[in-house]
N, C-alpha and C. Protein backbone atom coordinates (compact mmCIF):
# COMPACT_ATOMS: atom_id res chain seq x y z
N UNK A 1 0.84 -1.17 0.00
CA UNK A 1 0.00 0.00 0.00
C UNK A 1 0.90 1.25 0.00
N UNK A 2 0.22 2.37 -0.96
CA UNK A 2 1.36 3.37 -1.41
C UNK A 2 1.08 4.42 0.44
N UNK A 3 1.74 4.68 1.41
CA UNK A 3 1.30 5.65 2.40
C UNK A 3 1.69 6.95 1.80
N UNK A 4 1.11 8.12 2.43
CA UNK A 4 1.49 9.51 2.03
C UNK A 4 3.39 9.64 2.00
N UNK A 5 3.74 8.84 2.75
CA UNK A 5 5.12 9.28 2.54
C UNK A 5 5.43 9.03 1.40
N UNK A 6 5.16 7.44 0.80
CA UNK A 6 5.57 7.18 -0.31
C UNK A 6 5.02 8.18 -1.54
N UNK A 7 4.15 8.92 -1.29
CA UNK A 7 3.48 9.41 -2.48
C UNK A 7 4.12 10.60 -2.20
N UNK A 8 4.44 11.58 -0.96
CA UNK A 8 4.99 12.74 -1.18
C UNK A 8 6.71 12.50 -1.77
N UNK A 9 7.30 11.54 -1.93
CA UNK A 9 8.66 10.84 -2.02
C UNK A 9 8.68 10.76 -3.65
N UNK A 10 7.74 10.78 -3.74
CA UNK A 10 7.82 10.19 -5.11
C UNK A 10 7.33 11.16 -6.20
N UNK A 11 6.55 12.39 -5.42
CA UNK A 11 5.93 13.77 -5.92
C UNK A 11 7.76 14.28 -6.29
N UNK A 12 8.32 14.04 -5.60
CA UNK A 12 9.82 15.27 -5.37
C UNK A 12 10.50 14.81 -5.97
N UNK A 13 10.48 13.23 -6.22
CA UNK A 13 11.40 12.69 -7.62
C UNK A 13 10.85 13.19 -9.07
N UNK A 14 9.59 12.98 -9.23
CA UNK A 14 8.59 13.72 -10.54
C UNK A 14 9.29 15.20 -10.75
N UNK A 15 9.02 15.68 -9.07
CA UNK A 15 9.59 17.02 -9.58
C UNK A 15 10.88 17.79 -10.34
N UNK A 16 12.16 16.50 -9.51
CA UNK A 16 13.07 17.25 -9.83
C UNK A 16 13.85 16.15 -10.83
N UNK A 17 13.41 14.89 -11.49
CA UNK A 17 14.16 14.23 -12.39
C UNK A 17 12.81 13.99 -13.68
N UNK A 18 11.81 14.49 -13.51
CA UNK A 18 10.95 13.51 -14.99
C UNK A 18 10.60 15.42 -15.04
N UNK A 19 9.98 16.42 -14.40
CA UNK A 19 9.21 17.52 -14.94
C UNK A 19 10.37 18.24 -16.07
N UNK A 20 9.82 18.72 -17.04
CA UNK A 20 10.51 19.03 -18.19
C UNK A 20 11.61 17.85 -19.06
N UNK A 21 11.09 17.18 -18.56
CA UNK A 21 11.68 16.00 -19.46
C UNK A 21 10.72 15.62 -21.03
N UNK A 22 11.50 14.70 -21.37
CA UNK A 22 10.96 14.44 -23.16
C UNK A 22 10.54 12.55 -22.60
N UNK A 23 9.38 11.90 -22.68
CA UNK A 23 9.46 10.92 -22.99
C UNK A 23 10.16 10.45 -24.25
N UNK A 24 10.80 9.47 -24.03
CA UNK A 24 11.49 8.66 -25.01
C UNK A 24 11.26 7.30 -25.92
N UNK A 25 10.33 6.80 -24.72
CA UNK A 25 10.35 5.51 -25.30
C UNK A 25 9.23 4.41 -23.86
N UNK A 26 8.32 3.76 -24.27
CA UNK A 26 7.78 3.09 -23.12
C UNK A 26 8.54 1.65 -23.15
N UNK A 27 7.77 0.47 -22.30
CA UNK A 27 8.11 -0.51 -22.39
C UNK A 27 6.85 -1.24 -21.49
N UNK A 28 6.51 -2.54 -21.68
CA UNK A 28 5.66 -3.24 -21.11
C UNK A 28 6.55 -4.00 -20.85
N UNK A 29 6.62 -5.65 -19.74
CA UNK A 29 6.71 -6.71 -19.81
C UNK A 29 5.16 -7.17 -19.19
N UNK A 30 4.53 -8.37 -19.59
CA UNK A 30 3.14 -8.72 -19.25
C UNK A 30 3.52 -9.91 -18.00
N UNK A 31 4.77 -10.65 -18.22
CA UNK A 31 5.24 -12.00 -17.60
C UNK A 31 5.33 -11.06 -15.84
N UNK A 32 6.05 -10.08 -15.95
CA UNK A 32 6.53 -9.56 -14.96
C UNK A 32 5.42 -8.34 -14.17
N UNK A 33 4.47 -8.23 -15.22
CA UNK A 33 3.35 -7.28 -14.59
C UNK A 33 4.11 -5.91 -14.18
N UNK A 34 4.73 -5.57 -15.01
CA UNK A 34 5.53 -3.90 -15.03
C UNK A 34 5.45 -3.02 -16.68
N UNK A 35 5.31 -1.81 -16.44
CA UNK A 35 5.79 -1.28 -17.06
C UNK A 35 5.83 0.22 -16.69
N UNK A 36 7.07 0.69 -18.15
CA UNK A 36 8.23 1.75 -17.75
C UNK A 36 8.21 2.68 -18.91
N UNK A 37 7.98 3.85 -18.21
CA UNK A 37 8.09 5.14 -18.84
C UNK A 37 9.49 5.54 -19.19
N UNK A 38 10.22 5.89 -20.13
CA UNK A 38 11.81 6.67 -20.10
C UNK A 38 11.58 7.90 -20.22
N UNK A 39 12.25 8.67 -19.22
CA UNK A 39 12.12 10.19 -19.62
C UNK A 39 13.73 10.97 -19.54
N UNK A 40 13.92 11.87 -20.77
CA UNK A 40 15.11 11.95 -21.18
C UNK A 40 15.00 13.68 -20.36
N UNK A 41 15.93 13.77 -19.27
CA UNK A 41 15.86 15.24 -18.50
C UNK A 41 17.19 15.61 -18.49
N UNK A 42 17.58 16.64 -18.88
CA UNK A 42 19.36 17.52 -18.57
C UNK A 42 19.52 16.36 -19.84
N UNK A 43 20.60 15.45 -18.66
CA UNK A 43 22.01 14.55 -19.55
C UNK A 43 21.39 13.42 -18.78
N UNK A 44 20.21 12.69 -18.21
CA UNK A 44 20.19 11.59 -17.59
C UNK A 44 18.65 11.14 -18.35
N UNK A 45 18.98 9.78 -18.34
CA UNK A 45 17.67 9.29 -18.53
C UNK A 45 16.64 8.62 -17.39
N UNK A 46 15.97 8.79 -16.51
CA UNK A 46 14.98 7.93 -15.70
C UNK A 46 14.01 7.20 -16.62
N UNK A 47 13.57 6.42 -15.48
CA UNK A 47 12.06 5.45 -15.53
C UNK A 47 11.64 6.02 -14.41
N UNK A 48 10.15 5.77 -14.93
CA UNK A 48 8.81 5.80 -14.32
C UNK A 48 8.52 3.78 -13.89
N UNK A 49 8.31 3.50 -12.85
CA UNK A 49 7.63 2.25 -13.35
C UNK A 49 6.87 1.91 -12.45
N UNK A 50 5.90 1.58 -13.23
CA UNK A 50 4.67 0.92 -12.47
C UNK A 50 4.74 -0.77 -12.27
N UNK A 51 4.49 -1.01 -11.32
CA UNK A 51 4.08 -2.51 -10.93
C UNK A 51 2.80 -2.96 -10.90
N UNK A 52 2.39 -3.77 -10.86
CA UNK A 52 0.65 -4.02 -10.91
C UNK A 52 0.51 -5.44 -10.65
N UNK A 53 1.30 -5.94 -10.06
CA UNK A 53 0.85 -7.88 -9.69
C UNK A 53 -0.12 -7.37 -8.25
N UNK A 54 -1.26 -8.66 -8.73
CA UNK A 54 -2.12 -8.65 -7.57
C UNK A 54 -1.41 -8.49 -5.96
N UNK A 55 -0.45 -9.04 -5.39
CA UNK A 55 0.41 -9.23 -4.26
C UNK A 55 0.91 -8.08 -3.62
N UNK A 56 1.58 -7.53 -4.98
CA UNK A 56 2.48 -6.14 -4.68
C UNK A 56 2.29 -5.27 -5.70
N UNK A 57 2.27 -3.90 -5.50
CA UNK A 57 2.09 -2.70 -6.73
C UNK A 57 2.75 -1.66 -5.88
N UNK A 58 2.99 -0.90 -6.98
CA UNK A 58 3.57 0.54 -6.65
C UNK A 58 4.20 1.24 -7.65
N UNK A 59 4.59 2.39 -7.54
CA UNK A 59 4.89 3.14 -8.57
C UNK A 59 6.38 3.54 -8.03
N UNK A 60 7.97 4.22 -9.03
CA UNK A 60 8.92 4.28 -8.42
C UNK A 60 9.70 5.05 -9.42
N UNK A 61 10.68 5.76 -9.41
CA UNK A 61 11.18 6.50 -10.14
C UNK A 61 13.05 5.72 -9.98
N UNK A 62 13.90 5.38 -11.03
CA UNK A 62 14.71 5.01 -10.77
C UNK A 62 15.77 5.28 -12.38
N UNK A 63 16.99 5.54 -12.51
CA UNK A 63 17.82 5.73 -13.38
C UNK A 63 17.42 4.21 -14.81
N UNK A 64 17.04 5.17 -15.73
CA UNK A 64 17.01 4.11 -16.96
C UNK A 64 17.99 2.66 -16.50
N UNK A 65 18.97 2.90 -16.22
CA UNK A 65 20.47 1.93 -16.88
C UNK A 65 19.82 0.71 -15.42
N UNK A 66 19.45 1.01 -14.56
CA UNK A 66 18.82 0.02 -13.23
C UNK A 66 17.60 -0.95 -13.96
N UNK A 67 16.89 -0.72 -15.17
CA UNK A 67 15.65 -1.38 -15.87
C UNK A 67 16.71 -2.80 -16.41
C-alpha cells in the first residue's frame, strides 16, 4: 500500500528528475506485470515504473540503466 510518505517521495522525484523531461520511449513486460516510462531530462535518462501484480504494486522512479 502506497502511504502519504511514499506518495509525497515520489511527488519530489517527478519534480526534480521527470518535470521538463521528453518521454522517449515506453516498455511493457506482461510475464513480470511492469511497465516503464523513459524520460530523457538535462544529460540523464529515468524510468517511471509501475508494478501491478495482484500481491504487490507501486509506482517508483529510478535511473534508466537500473531497468
Amino acid at each position: 500500500m502506497q502511504t502519504a510518505f511514499h506518495i509525497l517521495s515520489l511527488v519530489n522525484e517527478l519534480k526534480k528528475e521527470i518535470v521538463g523531461g521528453q518521454i522517449v520511449s515506453t516498455e511493457f513486460y506482461k510475464k513480470e506485470r511492469a511497465a516503464y516510462v523513459f524520460v530523457k531530462h538535462s544529460k540523464s535518462t529515468n524510468a517511471i515504473g509501475f508494478l501491478f501484480h495482484p500481491t504487490g504494486f507501486g509506482t517508483f522512479v529510478v535511473p534508466a540503466s537500473k531497468i
